[in-house]
N, C-alpha and C. Protein backbone atom coordinates (compact mmCIF):
# COMPACT_ATOMS: atom_id res chain seq x y z
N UNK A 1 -25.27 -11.72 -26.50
CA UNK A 1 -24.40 -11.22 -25.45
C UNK A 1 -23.26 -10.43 -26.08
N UNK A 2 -23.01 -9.25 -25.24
CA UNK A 2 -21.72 -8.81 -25.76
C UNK A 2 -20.20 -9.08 -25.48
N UNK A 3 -19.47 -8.83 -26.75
CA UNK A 3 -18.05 -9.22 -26.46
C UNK A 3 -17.45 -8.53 -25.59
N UNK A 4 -16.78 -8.55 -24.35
CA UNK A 4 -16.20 -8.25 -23.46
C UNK A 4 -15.02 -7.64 -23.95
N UNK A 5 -14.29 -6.27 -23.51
CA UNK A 5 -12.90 -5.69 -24.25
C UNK A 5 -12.29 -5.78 -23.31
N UNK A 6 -10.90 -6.37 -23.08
CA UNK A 6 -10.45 -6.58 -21.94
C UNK A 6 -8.92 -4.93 -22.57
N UNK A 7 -8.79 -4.78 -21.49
CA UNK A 7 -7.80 -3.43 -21.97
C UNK A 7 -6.31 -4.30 -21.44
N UNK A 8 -6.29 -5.16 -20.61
CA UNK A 8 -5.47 -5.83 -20.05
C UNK A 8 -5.95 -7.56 -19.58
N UNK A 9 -5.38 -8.57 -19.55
CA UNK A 9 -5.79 -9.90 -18.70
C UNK A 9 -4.37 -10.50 -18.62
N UNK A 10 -3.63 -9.95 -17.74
CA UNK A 10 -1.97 -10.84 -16.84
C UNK A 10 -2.52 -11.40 -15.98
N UNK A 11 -1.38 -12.80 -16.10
CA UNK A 11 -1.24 -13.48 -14.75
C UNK A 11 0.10 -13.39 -14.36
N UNK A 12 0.19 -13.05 -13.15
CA UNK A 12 1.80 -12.76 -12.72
C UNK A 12 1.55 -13.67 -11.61
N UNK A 13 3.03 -13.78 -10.98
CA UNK A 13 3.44 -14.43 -9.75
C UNK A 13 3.45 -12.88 -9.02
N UNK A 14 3.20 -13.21 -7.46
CA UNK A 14 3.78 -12.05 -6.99
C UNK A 14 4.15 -12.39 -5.52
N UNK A 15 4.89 -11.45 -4.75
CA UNK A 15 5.32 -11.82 -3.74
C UNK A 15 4.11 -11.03 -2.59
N UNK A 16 3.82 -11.48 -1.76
CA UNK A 16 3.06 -10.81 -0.57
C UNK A 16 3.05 -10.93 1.05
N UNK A 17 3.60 -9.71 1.18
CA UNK A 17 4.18 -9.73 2.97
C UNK A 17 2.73 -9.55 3.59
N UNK A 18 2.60 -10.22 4.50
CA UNK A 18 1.70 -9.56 5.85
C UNK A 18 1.95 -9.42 7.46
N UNK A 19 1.47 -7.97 7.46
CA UNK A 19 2.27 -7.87 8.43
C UNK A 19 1.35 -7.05 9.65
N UNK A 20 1.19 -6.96 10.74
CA UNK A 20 0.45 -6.59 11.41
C UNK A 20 0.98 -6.20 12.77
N UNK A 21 1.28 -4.82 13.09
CA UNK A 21 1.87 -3.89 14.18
C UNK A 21 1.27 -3.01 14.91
N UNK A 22 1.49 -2.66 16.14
CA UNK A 22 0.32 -1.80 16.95
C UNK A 22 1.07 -0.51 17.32
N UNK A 23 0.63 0.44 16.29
CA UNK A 23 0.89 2.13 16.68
C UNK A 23 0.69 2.82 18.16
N UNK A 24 0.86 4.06 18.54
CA UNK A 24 0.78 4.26 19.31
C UNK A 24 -1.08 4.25 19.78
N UNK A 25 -1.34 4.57 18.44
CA UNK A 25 -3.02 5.29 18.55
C UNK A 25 -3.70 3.83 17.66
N UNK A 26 -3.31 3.06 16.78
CA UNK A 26 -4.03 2.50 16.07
C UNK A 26 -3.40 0.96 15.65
N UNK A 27 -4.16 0.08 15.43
CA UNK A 27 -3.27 -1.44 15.18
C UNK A 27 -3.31 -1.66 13.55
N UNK A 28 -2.33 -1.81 13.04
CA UNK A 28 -2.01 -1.70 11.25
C UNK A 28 -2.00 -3.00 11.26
N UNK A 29 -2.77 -3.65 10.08
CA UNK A 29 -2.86 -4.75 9.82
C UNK A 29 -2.66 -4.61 8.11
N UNK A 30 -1.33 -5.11 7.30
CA UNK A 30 -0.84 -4.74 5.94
C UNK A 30 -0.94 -6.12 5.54
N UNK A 31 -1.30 -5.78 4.20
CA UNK A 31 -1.12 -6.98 2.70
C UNK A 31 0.36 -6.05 1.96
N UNK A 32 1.34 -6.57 1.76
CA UNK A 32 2.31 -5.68 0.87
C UNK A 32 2.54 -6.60 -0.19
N UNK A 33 2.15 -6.00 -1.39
CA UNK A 33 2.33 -7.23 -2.84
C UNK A 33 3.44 -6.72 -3.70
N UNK A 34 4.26 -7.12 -3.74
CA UNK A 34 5.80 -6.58 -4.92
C UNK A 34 5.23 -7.32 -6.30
N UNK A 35 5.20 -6.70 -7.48
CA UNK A 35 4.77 -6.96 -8.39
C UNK A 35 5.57 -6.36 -9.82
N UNK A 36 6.14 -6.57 -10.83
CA UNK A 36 6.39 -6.00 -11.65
C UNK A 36 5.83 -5.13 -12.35
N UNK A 37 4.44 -5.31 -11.85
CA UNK A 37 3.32 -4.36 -12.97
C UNK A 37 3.49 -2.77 -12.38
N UNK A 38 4.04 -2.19 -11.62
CA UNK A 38 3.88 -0.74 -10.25
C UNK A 38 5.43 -0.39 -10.97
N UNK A 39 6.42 -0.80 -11.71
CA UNK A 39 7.33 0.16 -11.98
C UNK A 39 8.52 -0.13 -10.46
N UNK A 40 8.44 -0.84 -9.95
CA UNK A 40 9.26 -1.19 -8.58
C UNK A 40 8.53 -0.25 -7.37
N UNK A 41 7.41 0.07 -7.57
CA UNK A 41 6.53 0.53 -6.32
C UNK A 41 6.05 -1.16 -5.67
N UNK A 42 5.23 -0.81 -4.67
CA UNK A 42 4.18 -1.95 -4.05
C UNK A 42 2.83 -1.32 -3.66
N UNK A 43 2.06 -2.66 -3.49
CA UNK A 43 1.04 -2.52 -3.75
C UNK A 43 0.31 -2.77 -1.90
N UNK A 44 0.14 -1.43 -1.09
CA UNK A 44 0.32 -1.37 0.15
C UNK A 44 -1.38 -1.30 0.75
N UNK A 45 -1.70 -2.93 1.07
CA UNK A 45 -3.40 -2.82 1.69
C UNK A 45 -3.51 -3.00 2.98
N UNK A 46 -4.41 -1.95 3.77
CA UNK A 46 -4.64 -1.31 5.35
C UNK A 46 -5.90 -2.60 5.04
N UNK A 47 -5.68 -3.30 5.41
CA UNK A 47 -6.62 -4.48 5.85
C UNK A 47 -8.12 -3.98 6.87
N UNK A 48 -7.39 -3.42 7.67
CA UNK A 48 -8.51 -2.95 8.72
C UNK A 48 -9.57 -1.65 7.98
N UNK A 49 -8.82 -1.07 7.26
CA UNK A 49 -9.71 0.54 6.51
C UNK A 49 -10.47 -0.46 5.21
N UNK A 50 -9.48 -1.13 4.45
CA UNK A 50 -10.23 -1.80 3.04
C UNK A 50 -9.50 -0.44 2.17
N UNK A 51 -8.60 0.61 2.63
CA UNK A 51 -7.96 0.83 1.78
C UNK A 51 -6.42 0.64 1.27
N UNK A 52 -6.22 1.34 0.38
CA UNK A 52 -4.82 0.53 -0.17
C UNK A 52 -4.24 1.87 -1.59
N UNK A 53 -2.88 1.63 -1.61
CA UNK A 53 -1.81 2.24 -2.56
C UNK A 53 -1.04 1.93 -3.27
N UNK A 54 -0.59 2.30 -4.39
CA UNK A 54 0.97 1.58 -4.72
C UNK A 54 1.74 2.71 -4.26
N UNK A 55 2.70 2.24 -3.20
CA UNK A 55 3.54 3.29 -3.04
C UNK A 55 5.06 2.44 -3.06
N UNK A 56 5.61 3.84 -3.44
CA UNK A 56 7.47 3.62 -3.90
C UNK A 56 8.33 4.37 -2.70
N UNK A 57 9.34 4.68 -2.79
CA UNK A 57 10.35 6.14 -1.78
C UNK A 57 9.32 7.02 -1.62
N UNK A 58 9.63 7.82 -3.09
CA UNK A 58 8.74 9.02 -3.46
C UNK A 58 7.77 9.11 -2.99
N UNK A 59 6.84 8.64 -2.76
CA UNK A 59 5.81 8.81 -2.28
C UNK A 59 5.68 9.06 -0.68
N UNK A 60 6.94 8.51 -0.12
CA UNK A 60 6.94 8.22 1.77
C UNK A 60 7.49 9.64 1.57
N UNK A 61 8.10 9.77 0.86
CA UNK A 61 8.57 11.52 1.07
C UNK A 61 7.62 12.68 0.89
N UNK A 62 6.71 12.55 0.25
CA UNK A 62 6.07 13.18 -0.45
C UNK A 62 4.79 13.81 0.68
N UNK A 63 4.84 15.16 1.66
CA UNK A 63 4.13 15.64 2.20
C UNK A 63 2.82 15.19 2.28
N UNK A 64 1.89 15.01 3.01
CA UNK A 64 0.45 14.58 3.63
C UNK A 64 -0.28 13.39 2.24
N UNK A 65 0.85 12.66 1.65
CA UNK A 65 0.67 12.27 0.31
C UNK A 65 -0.26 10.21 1.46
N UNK A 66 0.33 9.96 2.33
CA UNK A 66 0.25 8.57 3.30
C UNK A 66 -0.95 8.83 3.62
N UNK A 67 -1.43 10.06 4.86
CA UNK A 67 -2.68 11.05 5.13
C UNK A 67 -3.87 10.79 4.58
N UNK A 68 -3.23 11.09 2.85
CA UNK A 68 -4.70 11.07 1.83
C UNK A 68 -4.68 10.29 1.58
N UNK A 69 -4.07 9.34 1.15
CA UNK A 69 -4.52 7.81 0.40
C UNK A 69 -4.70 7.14 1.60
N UNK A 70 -4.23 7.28 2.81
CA UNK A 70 -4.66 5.70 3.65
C UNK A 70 -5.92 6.59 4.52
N UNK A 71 -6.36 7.67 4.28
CA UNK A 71 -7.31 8.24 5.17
C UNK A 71 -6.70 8.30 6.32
N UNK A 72 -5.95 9.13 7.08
CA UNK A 72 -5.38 8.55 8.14
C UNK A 72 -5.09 10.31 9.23
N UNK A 73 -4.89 10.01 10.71
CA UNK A 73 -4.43 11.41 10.99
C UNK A 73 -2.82 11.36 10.50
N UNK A 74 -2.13 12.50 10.93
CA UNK A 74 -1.07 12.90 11.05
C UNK A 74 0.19 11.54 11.68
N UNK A 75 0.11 11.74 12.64
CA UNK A 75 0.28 10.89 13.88
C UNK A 75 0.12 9.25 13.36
N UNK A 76 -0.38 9.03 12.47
CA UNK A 76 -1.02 8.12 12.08
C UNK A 76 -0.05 7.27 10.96
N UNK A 77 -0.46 8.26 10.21
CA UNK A 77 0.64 8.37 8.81
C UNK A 77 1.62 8.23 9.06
N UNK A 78 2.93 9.30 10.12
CA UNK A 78 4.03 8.97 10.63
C UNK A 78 4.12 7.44 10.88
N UNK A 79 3.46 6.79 11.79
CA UNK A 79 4.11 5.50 12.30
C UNK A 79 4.04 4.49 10.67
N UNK A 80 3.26 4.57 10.50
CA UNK A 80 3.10 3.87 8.42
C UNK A 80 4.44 4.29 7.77
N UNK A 81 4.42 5.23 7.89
CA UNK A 81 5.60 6.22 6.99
C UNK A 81 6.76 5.18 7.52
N UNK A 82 7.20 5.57 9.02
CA UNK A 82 8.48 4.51 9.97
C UNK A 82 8.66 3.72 9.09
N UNK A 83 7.30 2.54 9.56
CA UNK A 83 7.45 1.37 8.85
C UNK A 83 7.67 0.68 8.04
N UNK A 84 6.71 1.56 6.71
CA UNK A 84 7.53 1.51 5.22
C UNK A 84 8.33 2.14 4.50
N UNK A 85 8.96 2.72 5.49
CA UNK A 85 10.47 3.15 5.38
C UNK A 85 11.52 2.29 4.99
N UNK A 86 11.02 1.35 6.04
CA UNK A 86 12.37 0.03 6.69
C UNK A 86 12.23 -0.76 5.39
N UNK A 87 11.01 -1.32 5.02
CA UNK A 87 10.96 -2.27 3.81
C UNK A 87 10.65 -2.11 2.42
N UNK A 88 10.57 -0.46 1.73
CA UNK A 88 10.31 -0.36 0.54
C UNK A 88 11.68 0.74 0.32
């Protein structure tokens, strides 16, 4: 058998919000994990899609940047954007 190369193996503590709110168009169901490993970003999972981000400020600012990573419309993104406005 071969030796396994691990490039990394942490165990951290971490903190994790869940939180689940109904948009105008769509119902958000979030995992939010604060972690030291992201640089003071978080680690932001759309429960309902199965996708997910680390996002920081920068990034909520950052033009159709919510859009592409959560797959999402316009309209969509905005109410996400609101939200993790308030808590990151």
């Amino acid at each position: 058998m071969e030796e396994r190369i691990y490039l990394y193996n942490d165990l951290e503590q971490t903190k994790t919000r869940f939180v689940s709110f109904v948009g105008t168009n769509k119902r958000f169901d979030l995992a939010i994990t604060s972690s030291t490993r992201f640089y003071g970003k978080q680690l932001v999972l759309d429960l309902q899609s199965n996708v997910f981000a680390i996002i920081g400020p920068d990034d909520l600012e950052e033009e159709g940047y919510i859009e592409y990573a959560f797959k999402m419309s316009e309209e969509e993104a905005n109410e996400l954007i609101s939200f993790l406005s308030e808590i990151i």
